[in-house]
PDB file of N, CA and C in Angstrom:
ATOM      1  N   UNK A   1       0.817  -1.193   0.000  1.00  0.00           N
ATOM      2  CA  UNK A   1       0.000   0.000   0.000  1.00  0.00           C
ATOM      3  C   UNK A   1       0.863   1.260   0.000  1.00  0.00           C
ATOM      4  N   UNK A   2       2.065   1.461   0.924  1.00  0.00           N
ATOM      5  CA  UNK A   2       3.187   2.665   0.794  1.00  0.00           C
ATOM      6  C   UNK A   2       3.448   2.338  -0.207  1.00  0.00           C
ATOM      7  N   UNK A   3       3.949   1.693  -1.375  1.00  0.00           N
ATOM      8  CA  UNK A   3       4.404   1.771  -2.449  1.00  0.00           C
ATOM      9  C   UNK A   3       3.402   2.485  -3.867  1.00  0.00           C
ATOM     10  N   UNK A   4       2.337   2.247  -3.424  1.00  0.00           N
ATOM     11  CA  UNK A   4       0.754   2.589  -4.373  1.00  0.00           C
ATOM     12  C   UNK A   4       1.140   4.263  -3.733  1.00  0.00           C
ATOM     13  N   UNK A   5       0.805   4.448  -2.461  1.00  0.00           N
ATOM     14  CA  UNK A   5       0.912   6.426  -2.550  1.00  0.00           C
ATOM     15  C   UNK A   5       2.613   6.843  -2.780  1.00  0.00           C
ATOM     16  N   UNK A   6       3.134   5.858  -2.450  1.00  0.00           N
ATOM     17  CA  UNK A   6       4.339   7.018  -3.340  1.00  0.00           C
ATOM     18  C   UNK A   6       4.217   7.078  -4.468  1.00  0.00           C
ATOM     19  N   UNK A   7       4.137   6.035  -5.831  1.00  0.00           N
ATOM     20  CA  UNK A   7       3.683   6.461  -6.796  1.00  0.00           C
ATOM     21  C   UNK A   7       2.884   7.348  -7.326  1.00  0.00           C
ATOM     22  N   UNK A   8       1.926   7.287  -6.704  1.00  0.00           N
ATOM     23  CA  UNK A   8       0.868   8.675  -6.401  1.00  0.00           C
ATOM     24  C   UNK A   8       1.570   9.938  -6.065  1.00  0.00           C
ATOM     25  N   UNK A   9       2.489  10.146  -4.996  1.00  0.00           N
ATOM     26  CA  UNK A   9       2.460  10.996  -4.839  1.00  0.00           C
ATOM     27  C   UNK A   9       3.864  11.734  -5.608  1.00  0.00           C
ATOM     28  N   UNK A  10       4.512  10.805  -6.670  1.00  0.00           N
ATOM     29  CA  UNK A  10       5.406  11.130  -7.174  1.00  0.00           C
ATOM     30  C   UNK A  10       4.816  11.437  -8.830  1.00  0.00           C
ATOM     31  N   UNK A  11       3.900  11.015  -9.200  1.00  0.00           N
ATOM     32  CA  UNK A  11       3.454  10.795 -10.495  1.00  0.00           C
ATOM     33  C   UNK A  11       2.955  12.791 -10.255  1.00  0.00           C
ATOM     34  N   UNK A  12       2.195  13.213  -8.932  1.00  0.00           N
ATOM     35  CA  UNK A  12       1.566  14.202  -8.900  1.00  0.00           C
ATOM     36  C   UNK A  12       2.283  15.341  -8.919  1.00  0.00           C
ATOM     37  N   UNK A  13       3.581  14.748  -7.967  1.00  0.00           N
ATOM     38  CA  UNK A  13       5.315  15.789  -8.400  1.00  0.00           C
ATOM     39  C   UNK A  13       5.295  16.165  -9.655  1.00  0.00           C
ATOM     40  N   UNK A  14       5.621  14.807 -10.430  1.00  0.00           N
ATOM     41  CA  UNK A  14       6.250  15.120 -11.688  1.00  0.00           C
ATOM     42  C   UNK A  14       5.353  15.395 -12.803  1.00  0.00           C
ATOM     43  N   UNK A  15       4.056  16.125 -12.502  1.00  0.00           N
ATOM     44  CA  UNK A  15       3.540  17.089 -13.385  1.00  0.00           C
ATOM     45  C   UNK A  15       2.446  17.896 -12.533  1.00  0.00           C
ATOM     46  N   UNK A  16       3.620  18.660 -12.345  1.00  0.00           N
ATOM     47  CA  UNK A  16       2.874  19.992 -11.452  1.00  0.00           C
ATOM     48  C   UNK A  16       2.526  20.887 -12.238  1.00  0.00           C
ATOM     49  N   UNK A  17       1.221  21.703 -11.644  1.00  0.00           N
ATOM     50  CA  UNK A  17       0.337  22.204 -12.306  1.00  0.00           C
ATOM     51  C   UNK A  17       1.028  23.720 -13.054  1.00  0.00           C
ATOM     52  N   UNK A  18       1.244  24.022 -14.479  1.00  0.00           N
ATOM     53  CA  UNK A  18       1.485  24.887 -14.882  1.00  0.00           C
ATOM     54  C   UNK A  18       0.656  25.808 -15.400  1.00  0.00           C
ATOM     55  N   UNK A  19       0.144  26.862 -15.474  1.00  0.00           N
ATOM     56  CA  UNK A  19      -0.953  27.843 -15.543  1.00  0.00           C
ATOM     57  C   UNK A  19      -0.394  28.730 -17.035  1.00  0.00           C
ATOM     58  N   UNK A  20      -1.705  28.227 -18.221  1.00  0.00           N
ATOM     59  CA  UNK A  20      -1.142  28.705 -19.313  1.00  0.00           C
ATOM     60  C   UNK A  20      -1.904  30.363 -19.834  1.00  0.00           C
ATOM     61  N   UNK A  21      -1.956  31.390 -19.875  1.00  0.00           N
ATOM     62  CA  UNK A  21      -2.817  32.462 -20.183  1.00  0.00           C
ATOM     63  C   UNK A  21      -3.794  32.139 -21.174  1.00  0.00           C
ATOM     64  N   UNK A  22      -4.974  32.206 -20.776  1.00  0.00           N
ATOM     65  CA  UNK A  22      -6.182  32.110 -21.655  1.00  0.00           C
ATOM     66  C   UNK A  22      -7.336  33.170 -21.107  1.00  0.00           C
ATOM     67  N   UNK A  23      -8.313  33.758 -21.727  1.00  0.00           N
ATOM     68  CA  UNK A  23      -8.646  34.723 -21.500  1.00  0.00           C
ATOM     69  C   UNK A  23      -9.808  34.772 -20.733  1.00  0.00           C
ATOM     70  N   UNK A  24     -10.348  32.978 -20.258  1.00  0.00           N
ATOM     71  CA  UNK A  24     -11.194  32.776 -19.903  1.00  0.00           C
ATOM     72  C   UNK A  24     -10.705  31.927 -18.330  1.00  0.00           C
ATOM     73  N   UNK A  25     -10.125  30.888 -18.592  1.00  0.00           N
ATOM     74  CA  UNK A  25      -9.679  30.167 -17.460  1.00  0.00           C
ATOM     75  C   UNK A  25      -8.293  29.541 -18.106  1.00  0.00           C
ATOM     76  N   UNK A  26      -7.573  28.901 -17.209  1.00  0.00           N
ATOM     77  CA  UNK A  26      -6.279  28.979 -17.262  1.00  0.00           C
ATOM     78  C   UNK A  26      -6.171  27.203 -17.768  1.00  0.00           C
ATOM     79  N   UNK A  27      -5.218  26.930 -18.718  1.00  0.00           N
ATOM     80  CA  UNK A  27      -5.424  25.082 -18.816  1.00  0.00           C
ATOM     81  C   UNK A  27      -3.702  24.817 -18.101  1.00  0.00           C
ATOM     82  N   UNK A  28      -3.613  23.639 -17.639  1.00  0.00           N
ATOM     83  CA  UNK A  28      -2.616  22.823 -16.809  1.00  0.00           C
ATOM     84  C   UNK A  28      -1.125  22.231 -18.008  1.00  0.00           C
ATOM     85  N   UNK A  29      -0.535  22.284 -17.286  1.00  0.00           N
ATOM     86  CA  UNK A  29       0.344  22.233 -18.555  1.00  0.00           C
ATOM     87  C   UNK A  29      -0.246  20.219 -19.003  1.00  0.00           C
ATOM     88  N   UNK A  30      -0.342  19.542 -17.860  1.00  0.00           N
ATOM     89  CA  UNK A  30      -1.253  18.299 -18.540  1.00  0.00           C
ATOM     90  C   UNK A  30      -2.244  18.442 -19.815  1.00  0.00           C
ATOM     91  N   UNK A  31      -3.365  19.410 -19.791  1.00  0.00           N
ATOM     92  CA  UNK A  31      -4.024  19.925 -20.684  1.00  0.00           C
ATOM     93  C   UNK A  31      -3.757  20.396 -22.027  1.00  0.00           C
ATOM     94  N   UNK A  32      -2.772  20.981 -21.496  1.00  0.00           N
ATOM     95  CA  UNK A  32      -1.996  21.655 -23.523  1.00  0.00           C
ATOM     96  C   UNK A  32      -1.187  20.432 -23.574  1.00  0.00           C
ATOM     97  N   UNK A  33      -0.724  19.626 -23.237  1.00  0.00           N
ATOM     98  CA  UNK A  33      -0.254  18.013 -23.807  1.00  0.00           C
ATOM     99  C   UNK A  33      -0.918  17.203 -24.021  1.00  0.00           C
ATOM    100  N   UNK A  34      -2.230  17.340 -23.550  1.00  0.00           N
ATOM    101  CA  UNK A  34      -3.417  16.334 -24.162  1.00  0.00           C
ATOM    102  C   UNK A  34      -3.764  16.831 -25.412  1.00  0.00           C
ATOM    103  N   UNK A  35      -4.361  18.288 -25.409  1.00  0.00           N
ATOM    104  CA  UNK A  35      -4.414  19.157 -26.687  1.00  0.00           C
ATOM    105  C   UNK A  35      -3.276  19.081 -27.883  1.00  0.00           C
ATOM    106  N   UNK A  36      -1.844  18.698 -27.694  1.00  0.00           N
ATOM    107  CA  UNK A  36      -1.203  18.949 -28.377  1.00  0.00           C
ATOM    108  C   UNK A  36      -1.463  17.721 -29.159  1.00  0.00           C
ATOM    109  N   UNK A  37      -1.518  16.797 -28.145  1.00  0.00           N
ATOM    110  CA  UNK A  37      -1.795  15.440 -28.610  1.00  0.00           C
ATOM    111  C   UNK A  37      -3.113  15.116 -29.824  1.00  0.00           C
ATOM    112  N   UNK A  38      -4.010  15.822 -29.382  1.00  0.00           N
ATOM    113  CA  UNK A  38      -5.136  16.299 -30.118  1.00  0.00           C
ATOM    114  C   UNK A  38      -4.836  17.219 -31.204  1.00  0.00           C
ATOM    115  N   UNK A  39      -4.124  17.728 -31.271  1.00  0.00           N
ATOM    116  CA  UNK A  39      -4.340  18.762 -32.412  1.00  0.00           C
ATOM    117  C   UNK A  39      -3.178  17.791 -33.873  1.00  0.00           C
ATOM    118  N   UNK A  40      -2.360  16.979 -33.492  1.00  0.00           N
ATOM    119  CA  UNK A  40      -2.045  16.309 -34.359  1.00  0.00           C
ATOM    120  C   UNK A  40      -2.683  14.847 -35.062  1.00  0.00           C
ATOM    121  N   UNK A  41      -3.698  15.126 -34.534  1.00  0.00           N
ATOM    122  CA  UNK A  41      -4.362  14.311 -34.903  1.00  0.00           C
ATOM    123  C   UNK A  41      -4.725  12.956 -34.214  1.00  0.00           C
ATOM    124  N   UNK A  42      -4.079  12.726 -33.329  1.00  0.00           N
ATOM    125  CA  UNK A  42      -4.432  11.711 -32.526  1.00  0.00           C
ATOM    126  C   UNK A  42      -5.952  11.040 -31.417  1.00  0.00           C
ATOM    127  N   UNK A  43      -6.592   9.935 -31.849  1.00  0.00           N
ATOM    128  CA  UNK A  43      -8.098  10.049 -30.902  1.00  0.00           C
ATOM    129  C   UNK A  43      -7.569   9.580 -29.696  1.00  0.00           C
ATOM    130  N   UNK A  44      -8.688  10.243 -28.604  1.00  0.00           N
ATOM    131  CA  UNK A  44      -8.562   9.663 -27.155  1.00  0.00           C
ATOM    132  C   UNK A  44      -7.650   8.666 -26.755  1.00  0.00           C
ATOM    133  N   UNK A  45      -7.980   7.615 -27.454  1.00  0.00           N
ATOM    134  CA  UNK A  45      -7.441   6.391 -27.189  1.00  0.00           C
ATOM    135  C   UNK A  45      -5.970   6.398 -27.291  1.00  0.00           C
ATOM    136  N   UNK A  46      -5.428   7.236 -28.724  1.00  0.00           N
ATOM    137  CA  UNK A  46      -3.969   6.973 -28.470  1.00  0.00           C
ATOM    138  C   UNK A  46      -3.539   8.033 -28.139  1.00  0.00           C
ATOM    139  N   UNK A  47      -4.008   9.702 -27.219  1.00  0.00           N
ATOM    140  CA  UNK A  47      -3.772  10.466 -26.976  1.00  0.00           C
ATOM    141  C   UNK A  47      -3.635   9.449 -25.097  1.00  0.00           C
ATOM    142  N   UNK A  48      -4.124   8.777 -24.411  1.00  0.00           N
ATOM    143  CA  UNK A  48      -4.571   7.788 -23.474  1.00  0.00           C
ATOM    144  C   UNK A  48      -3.526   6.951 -23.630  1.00  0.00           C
ATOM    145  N   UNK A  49      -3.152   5.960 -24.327  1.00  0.00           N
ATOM    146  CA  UNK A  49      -1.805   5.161 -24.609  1.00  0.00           C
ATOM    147  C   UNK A  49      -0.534   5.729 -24.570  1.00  0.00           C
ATOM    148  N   UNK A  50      -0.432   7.100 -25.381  1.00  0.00           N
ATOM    149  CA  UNK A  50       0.734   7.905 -25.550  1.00  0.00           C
ATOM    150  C   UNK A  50       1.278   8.524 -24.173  1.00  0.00           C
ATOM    151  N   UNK A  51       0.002   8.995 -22.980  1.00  0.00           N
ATOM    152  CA  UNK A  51       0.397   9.225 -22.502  1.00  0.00           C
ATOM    153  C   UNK A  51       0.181   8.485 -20.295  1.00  0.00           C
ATOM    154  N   UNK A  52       0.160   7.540 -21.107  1.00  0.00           N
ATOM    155  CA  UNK A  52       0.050   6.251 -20.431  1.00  0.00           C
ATOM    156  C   UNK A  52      -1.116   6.295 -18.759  1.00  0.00           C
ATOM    157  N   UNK A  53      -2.281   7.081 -19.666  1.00  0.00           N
ATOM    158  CA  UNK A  53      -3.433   6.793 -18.588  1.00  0.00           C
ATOM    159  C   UNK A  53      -4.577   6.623 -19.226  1.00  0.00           C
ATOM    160  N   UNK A  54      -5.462   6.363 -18.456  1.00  0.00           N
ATOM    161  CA  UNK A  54      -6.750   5.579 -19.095  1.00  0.00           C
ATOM    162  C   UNK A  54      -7.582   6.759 -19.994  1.00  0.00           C
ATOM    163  N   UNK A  55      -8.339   5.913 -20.746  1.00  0.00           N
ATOM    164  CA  UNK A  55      -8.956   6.577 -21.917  1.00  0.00           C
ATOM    165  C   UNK A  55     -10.279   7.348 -21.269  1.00  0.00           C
ATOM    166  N   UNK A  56     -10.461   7.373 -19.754  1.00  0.00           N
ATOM    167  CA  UNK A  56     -11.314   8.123 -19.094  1.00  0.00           C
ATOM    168  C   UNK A  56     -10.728   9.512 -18.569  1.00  0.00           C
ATOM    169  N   UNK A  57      -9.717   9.886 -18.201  1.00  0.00           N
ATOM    170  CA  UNK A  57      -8.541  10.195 -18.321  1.00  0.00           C
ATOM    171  C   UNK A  57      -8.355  11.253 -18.973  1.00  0.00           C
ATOM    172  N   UNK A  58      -8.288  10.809 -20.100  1.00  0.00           N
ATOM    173  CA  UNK A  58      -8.204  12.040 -21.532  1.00  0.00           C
ATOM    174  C   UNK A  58      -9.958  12.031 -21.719  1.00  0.00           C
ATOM    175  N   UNK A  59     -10.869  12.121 -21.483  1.00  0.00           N
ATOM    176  CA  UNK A  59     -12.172  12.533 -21.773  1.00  0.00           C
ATOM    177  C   UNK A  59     -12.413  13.203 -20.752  1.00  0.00           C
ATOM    178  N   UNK A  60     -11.650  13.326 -19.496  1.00  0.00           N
ATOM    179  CA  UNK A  60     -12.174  14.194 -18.423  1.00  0.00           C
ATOM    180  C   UNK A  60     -11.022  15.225 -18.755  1.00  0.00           C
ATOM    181  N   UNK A  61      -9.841  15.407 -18.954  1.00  0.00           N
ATOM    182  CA  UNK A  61      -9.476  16.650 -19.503  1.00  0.00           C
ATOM    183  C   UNK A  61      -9.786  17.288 -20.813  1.00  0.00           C
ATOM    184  N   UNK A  62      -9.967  16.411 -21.426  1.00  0.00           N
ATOM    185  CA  UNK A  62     -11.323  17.466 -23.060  1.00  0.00           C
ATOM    186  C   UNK A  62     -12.262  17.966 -22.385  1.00  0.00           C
ATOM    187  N   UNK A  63     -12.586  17.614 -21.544  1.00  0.00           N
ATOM    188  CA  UNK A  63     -14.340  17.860 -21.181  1.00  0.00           C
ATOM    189  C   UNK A  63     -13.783  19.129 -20.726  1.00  0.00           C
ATOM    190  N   UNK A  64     -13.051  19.388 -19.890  1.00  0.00           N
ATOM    191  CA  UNK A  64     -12.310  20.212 -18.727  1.00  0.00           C
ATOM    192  C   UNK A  64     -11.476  21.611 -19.823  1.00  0.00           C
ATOM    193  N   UNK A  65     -10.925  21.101 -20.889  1.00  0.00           N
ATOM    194  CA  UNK A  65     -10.494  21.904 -22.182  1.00  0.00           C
ATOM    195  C   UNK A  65     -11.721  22.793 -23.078  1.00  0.00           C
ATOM    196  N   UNK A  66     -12.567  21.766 -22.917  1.00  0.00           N
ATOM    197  CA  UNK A  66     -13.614  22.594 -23.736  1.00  0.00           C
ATOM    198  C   UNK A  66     -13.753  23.925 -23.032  1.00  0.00           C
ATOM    199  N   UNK A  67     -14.327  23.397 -21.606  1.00  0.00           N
ATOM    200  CA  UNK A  67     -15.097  24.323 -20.516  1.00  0.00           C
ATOM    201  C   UNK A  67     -14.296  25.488 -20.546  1.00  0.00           C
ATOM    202  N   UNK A  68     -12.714  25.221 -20.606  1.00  0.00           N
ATOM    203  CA  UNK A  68     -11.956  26.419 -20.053  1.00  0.00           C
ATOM    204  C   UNK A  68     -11.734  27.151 -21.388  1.00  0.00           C
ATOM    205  N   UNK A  69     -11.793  26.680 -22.673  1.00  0.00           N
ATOM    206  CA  UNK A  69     -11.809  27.503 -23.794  1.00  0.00           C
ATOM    207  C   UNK A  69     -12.778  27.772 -24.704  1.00  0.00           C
ATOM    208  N   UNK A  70     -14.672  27.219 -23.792  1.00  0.00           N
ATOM    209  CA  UNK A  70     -15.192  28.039 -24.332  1.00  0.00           C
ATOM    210  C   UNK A  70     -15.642  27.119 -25.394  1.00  0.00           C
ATOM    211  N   UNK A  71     -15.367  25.844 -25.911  1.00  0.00           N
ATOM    212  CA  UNK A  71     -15.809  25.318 -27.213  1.00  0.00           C
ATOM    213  C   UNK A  71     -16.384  24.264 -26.854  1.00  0.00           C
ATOM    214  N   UNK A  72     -16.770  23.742 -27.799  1.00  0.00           N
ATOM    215  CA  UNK A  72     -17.626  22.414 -28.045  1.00  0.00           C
ATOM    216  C   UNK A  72     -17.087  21.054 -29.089  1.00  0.00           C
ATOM    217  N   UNK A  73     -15.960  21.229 -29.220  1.00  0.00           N
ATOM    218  CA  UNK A  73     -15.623  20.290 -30.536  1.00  0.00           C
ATOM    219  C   UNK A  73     -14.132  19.924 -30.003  1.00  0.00           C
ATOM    220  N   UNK A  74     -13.258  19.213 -30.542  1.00  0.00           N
ATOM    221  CA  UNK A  74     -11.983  19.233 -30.623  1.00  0.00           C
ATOM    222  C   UNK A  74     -11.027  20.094 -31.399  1.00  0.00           C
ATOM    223  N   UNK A  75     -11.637  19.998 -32.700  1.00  0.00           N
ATOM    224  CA  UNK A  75     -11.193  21.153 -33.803  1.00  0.00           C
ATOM    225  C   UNK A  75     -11.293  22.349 -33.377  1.00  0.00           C
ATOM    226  N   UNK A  76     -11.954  23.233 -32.761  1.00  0.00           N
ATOM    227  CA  UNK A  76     -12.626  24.134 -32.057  1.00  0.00           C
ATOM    228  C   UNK A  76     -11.671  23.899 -30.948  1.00  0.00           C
ATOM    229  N   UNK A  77     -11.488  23.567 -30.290  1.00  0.00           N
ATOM    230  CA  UNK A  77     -10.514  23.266 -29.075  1.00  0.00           C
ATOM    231  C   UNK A  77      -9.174  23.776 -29.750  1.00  0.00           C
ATOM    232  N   UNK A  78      -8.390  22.616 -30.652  1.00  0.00           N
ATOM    233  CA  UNK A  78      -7.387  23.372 -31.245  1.00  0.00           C
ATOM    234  C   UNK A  78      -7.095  24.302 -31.984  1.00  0.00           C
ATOM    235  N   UNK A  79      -8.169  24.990 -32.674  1.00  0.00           N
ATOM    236  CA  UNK A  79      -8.078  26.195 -32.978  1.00  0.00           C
ATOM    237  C   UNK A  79      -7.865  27.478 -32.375  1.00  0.00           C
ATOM    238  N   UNK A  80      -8.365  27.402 -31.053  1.00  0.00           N
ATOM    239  CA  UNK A  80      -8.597  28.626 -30.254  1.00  0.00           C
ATOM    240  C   UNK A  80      -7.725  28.408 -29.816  1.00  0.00           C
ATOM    241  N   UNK A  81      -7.060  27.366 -29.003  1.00  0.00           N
ATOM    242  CA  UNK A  81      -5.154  26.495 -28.582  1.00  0.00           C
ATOM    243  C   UNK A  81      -4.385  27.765 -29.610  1.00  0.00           C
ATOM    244  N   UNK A  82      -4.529  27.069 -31.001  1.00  0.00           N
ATOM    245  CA  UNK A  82      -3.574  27.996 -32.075  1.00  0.00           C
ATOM    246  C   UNK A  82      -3.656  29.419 -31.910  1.00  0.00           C
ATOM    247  N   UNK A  83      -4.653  30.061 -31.728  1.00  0.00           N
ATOM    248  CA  UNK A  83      -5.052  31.541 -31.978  1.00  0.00           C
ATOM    249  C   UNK A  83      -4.557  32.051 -30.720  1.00  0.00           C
ATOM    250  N   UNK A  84      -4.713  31.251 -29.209  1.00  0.00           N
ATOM    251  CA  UNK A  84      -3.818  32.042 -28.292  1.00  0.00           C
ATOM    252  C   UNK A  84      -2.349  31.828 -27.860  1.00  0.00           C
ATOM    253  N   UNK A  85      -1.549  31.125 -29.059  1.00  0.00           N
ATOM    254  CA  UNK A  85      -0.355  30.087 -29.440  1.00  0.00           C
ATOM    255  C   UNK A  85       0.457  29.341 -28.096  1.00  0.00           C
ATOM    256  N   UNK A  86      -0.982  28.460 -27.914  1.00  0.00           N
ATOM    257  CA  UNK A  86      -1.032  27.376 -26.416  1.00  0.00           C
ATOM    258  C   UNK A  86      -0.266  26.655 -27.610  1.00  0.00           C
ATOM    259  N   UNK A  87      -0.167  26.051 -28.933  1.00  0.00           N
ATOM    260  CA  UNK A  87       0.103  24.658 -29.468  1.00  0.00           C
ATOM    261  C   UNK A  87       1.108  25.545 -30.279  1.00  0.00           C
TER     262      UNK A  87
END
């Protein structure tokens, strides 16, 4: 069980929360690497593989991407990414 929260609590170290300027709410530097992941084209699944957590995972930070930039789509997601040059 100590071995399960250090992982935890080292996985949570090694991506600490970075705060990117957006004009609405701020995305995590996790977030613009899911997005980046997204904007090259990659679906959930291997945006989820690539970055080795579950495919629930990357649908709760899209969901969380949309909200904070305002869109409804993915394309739409990375577009507005491009226009405030998050990607």
């Amino acid at each position: 069980m100590n071995q399960y929260f250090t992982s935890l609590t080292f996985d949570i170290q090694s991506h600490p929360p970075i705060y990117v300027n957006t004009t609405k709410k701020e995305l995590t530097r996790r977030e613009v690497e899911v997005l980046r992941l997204v904007g090259v084209g990659l679906s959930n699944q291997q945006v989820a593989v690539s970055l080795i957590v579950s495919i629930n995972t990357v649908r709760a930070h899209m969901y969380t991407i949309f909200n904070k930039l305002d869109v409804r789509s993915r394309g739409a997601a990375v577009q507005r990414a491009r226009e405030r040059r998050l990607l």
